[in-house]
PDB file of N, CA and C in Angstrom:
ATOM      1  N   UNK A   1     -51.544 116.638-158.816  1.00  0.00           N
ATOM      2  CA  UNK A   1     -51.906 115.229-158.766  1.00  0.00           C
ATOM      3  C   UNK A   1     -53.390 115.132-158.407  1.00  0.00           C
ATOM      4  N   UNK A   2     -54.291 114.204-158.579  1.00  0.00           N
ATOM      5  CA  UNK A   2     -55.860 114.165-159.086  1.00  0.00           C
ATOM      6  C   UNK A   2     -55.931 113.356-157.629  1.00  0.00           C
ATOM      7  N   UNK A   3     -57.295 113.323-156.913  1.00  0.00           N
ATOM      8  CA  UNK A   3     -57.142 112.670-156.116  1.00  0.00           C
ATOM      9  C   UNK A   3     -57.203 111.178-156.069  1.00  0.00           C
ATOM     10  N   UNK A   4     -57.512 110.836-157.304  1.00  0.00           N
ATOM     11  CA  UNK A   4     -57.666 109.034-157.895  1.00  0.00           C
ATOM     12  C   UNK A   4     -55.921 108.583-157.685  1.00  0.00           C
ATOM     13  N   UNK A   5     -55.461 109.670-158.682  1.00  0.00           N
ATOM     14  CA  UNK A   5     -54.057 109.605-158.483  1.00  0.00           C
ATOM     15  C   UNK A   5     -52.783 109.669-156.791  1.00  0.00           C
ATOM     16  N   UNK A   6     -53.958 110.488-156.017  1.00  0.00           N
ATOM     17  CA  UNK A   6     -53.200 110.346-154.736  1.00  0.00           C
ATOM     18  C   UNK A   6     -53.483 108.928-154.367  1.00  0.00           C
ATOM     19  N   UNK A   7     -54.578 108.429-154.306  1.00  0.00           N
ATOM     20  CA  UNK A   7     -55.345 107.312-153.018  1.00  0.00           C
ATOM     21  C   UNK A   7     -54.548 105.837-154.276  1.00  0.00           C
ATOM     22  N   UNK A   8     -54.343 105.926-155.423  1.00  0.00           N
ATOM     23  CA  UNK A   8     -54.020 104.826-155.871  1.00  0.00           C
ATOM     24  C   UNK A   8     -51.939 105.038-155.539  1.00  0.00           C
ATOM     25  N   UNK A   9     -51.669 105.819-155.396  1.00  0.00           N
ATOM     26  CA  UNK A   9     -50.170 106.044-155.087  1.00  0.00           C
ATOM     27  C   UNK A   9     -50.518 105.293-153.369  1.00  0.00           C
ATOM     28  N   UNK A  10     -51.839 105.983-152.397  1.00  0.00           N
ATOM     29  CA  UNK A  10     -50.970 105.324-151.298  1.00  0.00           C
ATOM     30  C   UNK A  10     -51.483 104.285-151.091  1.00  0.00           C
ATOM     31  N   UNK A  11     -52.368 103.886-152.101  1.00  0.00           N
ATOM     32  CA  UNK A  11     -52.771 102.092-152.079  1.00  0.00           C
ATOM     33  C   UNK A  11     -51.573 101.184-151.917  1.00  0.00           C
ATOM     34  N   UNK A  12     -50.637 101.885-153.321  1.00  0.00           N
ATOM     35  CA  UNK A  12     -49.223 101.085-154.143  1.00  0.00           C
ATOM     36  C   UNK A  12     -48.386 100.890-152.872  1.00  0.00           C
ATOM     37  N   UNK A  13     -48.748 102.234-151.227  1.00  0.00           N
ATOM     38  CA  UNK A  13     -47.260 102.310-150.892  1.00  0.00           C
ATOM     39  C   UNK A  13     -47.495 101.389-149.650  1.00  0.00           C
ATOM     40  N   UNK A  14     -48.956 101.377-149.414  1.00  0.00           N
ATOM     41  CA  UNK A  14     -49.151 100.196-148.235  1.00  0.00           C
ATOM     42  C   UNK A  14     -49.070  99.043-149.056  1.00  0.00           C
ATOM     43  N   UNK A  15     -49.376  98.399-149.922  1.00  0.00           N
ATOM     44  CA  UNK A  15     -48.867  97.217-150.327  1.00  0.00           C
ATOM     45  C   UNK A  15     -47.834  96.769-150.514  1.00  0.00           C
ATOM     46  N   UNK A  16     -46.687  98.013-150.760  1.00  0.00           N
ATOM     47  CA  UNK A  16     -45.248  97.614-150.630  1.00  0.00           C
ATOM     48  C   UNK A  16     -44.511  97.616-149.228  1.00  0.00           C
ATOM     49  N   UNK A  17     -45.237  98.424-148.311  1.00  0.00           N
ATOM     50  CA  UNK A  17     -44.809  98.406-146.555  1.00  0.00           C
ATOM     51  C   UNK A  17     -45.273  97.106-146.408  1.00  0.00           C
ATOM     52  N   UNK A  18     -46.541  96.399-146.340  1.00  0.00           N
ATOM     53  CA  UNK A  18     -46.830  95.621-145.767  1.00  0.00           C
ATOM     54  C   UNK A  18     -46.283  94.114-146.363  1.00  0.00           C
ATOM     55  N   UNK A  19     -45.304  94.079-147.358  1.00  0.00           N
ATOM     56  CA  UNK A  19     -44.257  93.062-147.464  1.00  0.00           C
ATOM     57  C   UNK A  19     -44.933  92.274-147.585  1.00  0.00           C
ATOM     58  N   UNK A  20     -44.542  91.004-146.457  1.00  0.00           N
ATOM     59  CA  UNK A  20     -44.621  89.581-146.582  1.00  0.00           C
ATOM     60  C   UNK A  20     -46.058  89.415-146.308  1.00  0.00           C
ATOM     61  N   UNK A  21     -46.856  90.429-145.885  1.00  0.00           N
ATOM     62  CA  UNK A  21     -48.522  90.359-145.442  1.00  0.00           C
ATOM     63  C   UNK A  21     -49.075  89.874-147.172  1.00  0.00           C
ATOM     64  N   UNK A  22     -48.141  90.689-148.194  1.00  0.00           N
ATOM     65  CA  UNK A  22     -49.082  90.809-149.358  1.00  0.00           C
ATOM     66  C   UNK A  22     -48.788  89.680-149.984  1.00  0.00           C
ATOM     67  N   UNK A  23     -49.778  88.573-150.465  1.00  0.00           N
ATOM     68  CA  UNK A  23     -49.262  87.059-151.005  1.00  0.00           C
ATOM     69  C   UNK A  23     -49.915  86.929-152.390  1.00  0.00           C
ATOM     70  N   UNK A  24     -49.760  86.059-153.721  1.00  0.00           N
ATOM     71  CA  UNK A  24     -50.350  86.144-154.828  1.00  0.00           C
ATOM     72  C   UNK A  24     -51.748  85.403-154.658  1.00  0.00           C
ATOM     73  N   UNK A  25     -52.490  85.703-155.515  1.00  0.00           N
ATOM     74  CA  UNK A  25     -53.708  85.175-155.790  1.00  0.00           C
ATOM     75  C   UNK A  25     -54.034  85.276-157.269  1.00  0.00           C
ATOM     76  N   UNK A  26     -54.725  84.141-157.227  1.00  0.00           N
ATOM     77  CA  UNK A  26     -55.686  84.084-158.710  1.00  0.00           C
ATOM     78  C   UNK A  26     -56.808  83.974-158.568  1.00  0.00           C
ATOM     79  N   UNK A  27     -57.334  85.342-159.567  1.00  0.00           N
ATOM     80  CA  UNK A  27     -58.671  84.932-159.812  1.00  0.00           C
ATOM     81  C   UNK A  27     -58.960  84.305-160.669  1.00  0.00           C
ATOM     82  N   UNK A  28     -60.105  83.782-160.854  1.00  0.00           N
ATOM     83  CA  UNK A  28     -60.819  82.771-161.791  1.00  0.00           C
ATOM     84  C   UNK A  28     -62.341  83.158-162.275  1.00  0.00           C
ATOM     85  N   UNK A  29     -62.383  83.172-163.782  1.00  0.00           N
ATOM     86  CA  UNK A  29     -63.808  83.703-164.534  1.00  0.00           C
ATOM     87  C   UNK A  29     -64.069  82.583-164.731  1.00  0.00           C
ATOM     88  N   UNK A  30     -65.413  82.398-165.144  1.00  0.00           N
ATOM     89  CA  UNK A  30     -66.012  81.375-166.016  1.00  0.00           C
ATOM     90  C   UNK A  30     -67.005  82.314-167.066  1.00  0.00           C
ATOM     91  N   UNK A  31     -66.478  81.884-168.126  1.00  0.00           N
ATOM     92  CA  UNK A  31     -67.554  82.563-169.195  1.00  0.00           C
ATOM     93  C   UNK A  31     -67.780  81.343-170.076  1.00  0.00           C
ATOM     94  N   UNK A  32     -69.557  81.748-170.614  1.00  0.00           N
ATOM     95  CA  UNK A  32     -70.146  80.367-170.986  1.00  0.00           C
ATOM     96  C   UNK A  32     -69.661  80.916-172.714  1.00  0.00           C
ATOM     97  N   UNK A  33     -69.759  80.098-173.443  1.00  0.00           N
ATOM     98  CA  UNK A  33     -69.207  80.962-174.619  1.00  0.00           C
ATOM     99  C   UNK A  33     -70.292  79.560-175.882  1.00  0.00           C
ATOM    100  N   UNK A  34     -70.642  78.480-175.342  1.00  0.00           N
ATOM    101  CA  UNK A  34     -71.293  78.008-176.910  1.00  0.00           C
ATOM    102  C   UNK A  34     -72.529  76.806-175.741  1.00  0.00           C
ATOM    103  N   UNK A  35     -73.225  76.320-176.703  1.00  0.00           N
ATOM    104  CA  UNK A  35     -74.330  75.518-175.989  1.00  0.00           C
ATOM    105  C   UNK A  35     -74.540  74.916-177.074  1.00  0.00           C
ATOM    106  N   UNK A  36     -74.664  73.497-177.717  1.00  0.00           N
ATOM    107  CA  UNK A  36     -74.683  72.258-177.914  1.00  0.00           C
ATOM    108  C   UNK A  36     -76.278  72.043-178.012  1.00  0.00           C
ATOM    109  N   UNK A  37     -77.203  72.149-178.977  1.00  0.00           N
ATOM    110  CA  UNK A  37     -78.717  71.977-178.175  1.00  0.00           C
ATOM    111  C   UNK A  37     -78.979  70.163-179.026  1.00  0.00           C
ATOM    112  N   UNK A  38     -78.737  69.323-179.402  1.00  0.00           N
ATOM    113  CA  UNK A  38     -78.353  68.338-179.478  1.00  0.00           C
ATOM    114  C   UNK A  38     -77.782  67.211-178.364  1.00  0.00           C
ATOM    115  N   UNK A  39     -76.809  68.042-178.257  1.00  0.00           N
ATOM    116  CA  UNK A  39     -76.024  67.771-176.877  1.00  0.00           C
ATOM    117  C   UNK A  39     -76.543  67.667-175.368  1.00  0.00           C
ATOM    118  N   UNK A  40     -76.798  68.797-175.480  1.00  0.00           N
ATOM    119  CA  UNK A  40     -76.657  69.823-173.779  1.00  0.00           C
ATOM    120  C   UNK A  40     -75.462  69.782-173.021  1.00  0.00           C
ATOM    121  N   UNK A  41     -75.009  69.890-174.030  1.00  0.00           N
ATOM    122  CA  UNK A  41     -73.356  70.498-173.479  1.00  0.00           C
ATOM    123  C   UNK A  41     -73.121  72.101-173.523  1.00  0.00           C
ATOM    124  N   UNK A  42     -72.568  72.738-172.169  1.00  0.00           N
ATOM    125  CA  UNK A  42     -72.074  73.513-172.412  1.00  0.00           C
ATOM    126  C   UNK A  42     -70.663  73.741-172.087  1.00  0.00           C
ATOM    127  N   UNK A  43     -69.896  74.713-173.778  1.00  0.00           N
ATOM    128  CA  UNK A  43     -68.672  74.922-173.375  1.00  0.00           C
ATOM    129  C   UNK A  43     -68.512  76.126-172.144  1.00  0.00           C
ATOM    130  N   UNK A  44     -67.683  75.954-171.718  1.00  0.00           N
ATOM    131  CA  UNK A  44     -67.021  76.780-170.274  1.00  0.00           C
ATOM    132  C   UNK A  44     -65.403  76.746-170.720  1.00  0.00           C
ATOM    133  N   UNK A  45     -65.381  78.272-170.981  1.00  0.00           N
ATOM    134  CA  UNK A  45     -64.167  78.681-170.873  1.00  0.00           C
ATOM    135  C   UNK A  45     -63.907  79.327-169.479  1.00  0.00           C
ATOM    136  N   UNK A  46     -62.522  79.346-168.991  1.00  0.00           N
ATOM    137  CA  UNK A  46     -62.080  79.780-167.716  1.00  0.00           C
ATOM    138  C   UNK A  46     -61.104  80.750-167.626  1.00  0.00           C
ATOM    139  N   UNK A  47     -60.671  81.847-167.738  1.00  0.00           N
ATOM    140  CA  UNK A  47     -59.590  82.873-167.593  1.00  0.00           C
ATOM    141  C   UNK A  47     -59.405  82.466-166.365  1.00  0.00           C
ATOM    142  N   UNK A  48     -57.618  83.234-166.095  1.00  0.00           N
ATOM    143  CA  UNK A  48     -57.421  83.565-164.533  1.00  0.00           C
ATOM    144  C   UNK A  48     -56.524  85.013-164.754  1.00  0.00           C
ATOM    145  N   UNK A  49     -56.310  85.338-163.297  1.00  0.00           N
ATOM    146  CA  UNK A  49     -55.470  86.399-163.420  1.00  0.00           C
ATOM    147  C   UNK A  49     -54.814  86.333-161.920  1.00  0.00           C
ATOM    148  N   UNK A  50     -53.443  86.748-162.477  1.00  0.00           N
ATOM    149  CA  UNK A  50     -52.557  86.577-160.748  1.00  0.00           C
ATOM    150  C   UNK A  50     -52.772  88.195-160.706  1.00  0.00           C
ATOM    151  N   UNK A  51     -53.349  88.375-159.383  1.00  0.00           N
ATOM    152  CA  UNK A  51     -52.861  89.433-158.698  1.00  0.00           C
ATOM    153  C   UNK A  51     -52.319  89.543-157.411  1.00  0.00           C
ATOM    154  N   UNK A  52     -51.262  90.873-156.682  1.00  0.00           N
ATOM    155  CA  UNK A  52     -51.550  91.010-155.434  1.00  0.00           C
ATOM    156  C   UNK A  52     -52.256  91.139-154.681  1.00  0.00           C
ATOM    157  N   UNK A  53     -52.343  90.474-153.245  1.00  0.00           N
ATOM    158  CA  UNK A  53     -53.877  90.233-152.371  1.00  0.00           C
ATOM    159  C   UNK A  53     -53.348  90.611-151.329  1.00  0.00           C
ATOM    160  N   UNK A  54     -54.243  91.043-150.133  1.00  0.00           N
ATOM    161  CA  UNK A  54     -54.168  90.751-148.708  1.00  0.00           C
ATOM    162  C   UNK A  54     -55.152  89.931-147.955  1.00  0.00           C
ATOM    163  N   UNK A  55     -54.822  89.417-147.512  1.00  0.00           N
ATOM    164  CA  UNK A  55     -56.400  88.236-146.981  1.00  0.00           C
ATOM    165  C   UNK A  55     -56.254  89.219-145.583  1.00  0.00           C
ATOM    166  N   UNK A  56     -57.872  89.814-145.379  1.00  0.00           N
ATOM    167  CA  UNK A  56     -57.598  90.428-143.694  1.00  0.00           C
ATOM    168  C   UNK A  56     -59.054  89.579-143.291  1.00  0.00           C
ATOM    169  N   UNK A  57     -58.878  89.418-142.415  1.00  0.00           N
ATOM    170  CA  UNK A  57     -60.480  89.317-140.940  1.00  0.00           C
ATOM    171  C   UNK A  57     -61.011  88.719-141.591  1.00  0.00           C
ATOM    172  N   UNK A  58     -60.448  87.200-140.936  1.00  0.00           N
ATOM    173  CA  UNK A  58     -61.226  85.929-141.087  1.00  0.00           C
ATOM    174  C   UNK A  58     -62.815  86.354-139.804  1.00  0.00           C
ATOM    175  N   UNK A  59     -63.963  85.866-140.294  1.00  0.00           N
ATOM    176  CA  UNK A  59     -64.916  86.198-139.147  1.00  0.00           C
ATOM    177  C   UNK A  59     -64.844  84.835-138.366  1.00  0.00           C
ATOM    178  N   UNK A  60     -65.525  85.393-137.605  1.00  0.00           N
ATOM    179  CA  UNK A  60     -65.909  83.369-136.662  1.00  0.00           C
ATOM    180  C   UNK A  60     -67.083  83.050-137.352  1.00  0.00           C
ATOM    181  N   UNK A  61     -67.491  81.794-137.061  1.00  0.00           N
ATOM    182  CA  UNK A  61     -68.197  80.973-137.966  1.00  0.00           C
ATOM    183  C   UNK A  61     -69.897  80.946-136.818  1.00  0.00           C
ATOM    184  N   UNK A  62     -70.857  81.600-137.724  1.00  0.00           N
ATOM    185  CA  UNK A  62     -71.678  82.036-137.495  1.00  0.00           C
ATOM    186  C   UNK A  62     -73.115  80.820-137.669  1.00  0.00           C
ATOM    187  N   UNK A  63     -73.794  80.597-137.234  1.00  0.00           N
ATOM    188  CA  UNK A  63     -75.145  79.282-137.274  1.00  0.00           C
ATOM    189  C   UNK A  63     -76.044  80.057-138.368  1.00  0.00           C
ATOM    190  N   UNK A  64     -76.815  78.804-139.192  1.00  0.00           N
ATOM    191  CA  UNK A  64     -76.714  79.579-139.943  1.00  0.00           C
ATOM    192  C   UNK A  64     -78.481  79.196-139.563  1.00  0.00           C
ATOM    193  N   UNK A  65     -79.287  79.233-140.702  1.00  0.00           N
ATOM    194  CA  UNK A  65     -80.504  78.611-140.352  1.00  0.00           C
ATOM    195  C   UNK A  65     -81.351  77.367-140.359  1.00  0.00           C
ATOM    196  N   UNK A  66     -80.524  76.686-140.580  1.00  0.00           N
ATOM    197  CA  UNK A  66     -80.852  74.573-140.762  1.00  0.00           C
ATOM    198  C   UNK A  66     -80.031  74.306-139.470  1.00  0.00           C
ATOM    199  N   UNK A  67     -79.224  75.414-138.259  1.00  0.00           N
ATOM    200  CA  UNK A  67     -78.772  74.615-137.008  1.00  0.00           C
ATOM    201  C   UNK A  67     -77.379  74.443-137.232  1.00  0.00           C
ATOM    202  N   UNK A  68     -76.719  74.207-138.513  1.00  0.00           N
ATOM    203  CA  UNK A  68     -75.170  74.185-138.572  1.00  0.00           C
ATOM    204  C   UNK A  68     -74.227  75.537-139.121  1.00  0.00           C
ATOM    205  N   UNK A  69     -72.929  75.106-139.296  1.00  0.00           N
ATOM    206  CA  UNK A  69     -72.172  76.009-139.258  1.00  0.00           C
ATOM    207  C   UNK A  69     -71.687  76.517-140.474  1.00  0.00           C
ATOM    208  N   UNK A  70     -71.560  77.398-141.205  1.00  0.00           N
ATOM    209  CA  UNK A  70     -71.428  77.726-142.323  1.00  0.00           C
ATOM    210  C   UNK A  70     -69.656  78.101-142.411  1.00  0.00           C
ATOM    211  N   UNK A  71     -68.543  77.843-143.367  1.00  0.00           N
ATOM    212  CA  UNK A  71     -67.301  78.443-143.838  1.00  0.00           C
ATOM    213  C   UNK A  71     -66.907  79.801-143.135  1.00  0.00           C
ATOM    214  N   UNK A  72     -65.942  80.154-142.398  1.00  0.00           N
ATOM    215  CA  UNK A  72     -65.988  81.531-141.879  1.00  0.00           C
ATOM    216  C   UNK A  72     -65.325  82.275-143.476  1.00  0.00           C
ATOM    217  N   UNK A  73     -66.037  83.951-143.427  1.00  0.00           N
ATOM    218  CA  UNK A  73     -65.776  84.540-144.394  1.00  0.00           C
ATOM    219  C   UNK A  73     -64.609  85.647-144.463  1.00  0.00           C
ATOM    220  N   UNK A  74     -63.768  85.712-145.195  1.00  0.00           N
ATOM    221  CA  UNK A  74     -62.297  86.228-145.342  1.00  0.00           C
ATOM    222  C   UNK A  74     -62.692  87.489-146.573  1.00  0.00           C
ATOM    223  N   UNK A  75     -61.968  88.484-145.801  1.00  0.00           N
ATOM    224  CA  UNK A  75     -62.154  89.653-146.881  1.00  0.00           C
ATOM    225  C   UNK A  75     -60.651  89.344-147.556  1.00  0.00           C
ATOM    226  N   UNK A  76     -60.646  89.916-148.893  1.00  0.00           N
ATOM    227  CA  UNK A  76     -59.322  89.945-150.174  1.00  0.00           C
ATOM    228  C   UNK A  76     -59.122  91.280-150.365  1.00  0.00           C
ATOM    229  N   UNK A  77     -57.901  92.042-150.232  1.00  0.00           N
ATOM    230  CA  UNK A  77     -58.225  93.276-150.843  1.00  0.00           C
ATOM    231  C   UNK A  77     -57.070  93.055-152.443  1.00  0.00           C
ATOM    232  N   UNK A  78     -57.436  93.877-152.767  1.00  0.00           N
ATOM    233  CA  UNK A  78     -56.796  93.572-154.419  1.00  0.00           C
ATOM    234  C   UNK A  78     -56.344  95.247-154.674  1.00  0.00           C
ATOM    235  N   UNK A  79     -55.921  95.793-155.044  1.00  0.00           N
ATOM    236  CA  UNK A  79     -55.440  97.137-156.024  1.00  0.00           C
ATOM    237  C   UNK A  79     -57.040  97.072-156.989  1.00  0.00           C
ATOM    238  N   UNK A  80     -57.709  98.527-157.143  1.00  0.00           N
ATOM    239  CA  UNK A  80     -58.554  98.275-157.898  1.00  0.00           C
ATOM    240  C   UNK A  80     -58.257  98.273-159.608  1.00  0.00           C
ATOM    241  N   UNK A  81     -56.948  98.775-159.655  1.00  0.00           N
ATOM    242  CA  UNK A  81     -56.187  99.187-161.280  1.00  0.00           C
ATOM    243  C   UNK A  81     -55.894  97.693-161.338  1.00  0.00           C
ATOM    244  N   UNK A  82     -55.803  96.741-161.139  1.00  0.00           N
ATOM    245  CA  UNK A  82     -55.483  95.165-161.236  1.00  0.00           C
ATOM    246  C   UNK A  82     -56.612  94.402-161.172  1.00  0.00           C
ATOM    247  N   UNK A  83     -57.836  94.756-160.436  1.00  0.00           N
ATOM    248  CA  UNK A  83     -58.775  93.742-161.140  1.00  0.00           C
ATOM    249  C   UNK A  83     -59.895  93.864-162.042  1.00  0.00           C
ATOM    250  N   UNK A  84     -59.996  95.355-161.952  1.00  0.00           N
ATOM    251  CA  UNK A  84     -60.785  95.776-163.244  1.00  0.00           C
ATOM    252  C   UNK A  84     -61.982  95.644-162.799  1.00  0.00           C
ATOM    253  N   UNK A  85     -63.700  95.488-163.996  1.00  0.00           N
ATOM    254  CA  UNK A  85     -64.701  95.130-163.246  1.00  0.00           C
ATOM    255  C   UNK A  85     -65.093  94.349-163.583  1.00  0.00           C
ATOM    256  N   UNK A  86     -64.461  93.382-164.145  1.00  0.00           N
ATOM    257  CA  UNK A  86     -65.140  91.722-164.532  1.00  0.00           C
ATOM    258  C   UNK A  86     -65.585  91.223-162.761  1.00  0.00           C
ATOM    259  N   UNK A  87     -66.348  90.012-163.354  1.00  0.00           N
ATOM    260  CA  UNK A  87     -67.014  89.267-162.296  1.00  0.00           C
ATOM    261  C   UNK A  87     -66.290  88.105-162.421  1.00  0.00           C
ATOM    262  N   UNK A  88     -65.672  87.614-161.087  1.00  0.00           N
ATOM    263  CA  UNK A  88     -64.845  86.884-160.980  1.00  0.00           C
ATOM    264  C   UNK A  88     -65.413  86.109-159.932  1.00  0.00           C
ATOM    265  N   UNK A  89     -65.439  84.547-160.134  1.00  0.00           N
ATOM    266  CA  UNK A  89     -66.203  83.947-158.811  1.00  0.00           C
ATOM    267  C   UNK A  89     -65.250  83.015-158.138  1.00  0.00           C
ATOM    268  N   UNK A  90     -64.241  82.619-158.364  1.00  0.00           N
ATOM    269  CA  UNK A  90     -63.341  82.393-157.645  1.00  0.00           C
ATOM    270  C   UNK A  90     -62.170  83.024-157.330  1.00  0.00           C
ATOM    271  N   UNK A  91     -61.227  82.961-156.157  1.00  0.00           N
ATOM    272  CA  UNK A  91     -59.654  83.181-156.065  1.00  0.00           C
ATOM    273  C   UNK A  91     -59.080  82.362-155.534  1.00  0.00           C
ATOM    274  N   UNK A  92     -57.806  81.755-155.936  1.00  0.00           N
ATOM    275  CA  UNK A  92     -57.274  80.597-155.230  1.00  0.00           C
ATOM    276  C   UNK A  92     -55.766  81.521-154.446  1.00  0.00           C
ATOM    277  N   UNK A  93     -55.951  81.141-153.127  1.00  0.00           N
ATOM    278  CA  UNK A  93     -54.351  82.011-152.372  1.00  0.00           C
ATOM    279  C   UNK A  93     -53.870  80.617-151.468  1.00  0.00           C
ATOM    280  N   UNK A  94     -52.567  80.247-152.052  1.00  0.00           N
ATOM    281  CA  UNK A  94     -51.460  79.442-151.010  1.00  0.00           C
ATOM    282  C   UNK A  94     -52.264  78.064-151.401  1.00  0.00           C
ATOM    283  N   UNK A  95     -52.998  77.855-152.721  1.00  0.00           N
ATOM    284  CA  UNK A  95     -53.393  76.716-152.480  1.00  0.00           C
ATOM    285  C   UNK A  95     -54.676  75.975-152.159  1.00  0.00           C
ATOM    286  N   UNK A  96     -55.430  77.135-151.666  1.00  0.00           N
ATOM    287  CA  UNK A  96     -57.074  77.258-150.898  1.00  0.00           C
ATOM    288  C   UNK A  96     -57.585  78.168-151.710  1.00  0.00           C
ATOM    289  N   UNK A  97     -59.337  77.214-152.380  1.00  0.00           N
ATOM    290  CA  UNK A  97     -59.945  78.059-152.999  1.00  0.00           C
ATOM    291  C   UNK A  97     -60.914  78.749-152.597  1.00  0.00           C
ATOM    292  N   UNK A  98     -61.380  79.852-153.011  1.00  0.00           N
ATOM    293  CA  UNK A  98     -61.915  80.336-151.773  1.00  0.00           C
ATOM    294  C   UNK A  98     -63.609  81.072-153.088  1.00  0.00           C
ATOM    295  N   UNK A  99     -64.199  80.752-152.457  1.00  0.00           N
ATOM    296  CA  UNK A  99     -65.499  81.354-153.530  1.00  0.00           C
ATOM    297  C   UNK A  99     -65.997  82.709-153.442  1.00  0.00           C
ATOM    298  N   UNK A 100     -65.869  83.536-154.309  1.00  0.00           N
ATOM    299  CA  UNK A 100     -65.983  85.178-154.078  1.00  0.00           C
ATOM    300  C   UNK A 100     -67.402  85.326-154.207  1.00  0.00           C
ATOM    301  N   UNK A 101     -68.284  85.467-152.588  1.00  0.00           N
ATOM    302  CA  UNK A 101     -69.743  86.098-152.809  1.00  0.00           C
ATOM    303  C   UNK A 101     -69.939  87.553-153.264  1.00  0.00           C
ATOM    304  N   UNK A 102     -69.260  88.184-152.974  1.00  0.00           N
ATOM    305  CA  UNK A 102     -69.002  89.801-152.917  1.00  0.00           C
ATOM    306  C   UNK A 102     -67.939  90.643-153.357  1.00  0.00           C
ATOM    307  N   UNK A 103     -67.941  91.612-154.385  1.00  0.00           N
ATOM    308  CA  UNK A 103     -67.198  92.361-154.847  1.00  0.00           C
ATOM    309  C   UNK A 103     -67.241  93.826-154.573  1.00  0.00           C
ATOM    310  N   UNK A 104     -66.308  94.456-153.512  1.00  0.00           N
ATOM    311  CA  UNK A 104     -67.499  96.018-153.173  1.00  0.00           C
ATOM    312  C   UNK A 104     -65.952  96.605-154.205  1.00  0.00           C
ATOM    313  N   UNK A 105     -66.382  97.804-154.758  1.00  0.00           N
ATOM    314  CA  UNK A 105     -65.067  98.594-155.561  1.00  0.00           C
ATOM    315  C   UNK A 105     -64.557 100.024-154.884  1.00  0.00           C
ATOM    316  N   UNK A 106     -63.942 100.392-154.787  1.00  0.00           N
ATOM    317  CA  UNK A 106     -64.026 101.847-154.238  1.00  0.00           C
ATOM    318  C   UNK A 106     -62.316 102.476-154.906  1.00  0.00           C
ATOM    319  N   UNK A 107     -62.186 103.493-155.283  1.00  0.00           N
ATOM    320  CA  UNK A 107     -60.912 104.312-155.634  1.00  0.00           C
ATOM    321  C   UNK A 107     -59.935 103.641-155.098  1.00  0.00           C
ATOM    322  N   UNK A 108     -59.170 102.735-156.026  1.00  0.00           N
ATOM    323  CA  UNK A 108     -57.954 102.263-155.416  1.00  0.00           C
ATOM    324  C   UNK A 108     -57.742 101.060-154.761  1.00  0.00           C
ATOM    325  N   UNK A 109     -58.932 100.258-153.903  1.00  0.00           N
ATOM    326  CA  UNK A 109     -59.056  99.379-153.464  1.00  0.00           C
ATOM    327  C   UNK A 109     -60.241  98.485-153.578  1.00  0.00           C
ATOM    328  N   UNK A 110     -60.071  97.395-153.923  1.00  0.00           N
ATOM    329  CA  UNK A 110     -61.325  96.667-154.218  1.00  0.00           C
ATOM    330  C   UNK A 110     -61.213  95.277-152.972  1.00  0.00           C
ATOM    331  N   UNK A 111     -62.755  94.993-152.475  1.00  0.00           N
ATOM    332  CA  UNK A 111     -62.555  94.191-151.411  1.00  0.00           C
ATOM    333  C   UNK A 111     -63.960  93.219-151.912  1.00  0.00           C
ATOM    334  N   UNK A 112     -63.405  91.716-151.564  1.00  0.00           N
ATOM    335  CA  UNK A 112     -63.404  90.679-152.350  1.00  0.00           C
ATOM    336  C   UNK A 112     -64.082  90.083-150.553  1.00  0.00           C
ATOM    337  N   UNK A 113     -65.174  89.630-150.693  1.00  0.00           N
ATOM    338  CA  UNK A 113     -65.753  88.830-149.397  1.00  0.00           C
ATOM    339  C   UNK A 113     -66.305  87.415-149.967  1.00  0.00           C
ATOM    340  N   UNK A 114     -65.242  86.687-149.426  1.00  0.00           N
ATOM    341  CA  UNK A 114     -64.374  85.288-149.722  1.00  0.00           C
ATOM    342  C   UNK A 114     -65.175  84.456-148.633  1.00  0.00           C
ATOM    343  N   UNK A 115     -65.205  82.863-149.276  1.00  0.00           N
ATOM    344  CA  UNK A 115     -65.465  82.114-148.646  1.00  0.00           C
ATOM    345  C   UNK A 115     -64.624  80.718-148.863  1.00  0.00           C
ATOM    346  N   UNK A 116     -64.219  79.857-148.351  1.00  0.00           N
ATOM    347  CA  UNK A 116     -63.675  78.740-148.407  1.00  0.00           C
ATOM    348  C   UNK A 116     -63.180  77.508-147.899  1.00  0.00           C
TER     349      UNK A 116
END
């Protein structure tokens, strides 16, 4: 067994231990696909994709530099064989959308630094 093949087996087996922790999510693309120069319209097409998520470590809400408080930020972890490497700028989980600043990738696990 390859070691891509070990670390994505024990990705699969903590996501199935950790049960009711793991909840669905969608991501959301926007790809621009036509422009109108008459117009100035542009079309916006939108894909989504349900995957399994874990929402871990909400941070506390940090000052930002105008004196107020900025959204605290929530990491997503995703299976990396499920989200592939499109750029995805939203995920919606339970209802709450949450705006994806950050995509880091690594063997097996991909972590999604969420805001919302």
């Amino acid at each position: 067994m390859s070691l891509v093949s070990t670390i994505e087996a024990a990705v699969e087996k903590a996501f199935t231990s950790l049960g009711d922790l793991v909840k669905k999510g969608t991501l959301e693309k926007e790809e621009y696909s036509s422009f109108d120069f008459l117009t100035g319209q542009t079309t916006v097409d939108t894909s989504t994709k349900v995957v399994d998520i874990i929402l871990t470590e909400v941070t506390s809400k940090e000052k930002d530099g105008m004196d107020s408080y900025s959204a605290p930020q929530s990491q997503v972890l995703v299976k990396t064989k499920d989200i592939g490497f499109s750029r995805y700028t939203r995920i919606t989980i339970q209802g709450i959308e949450y705006r994806i600043e950050e995509i880091k990738q690594y063997e097996g696990i991909t972590v999604l630094l969420v805001r919302g």
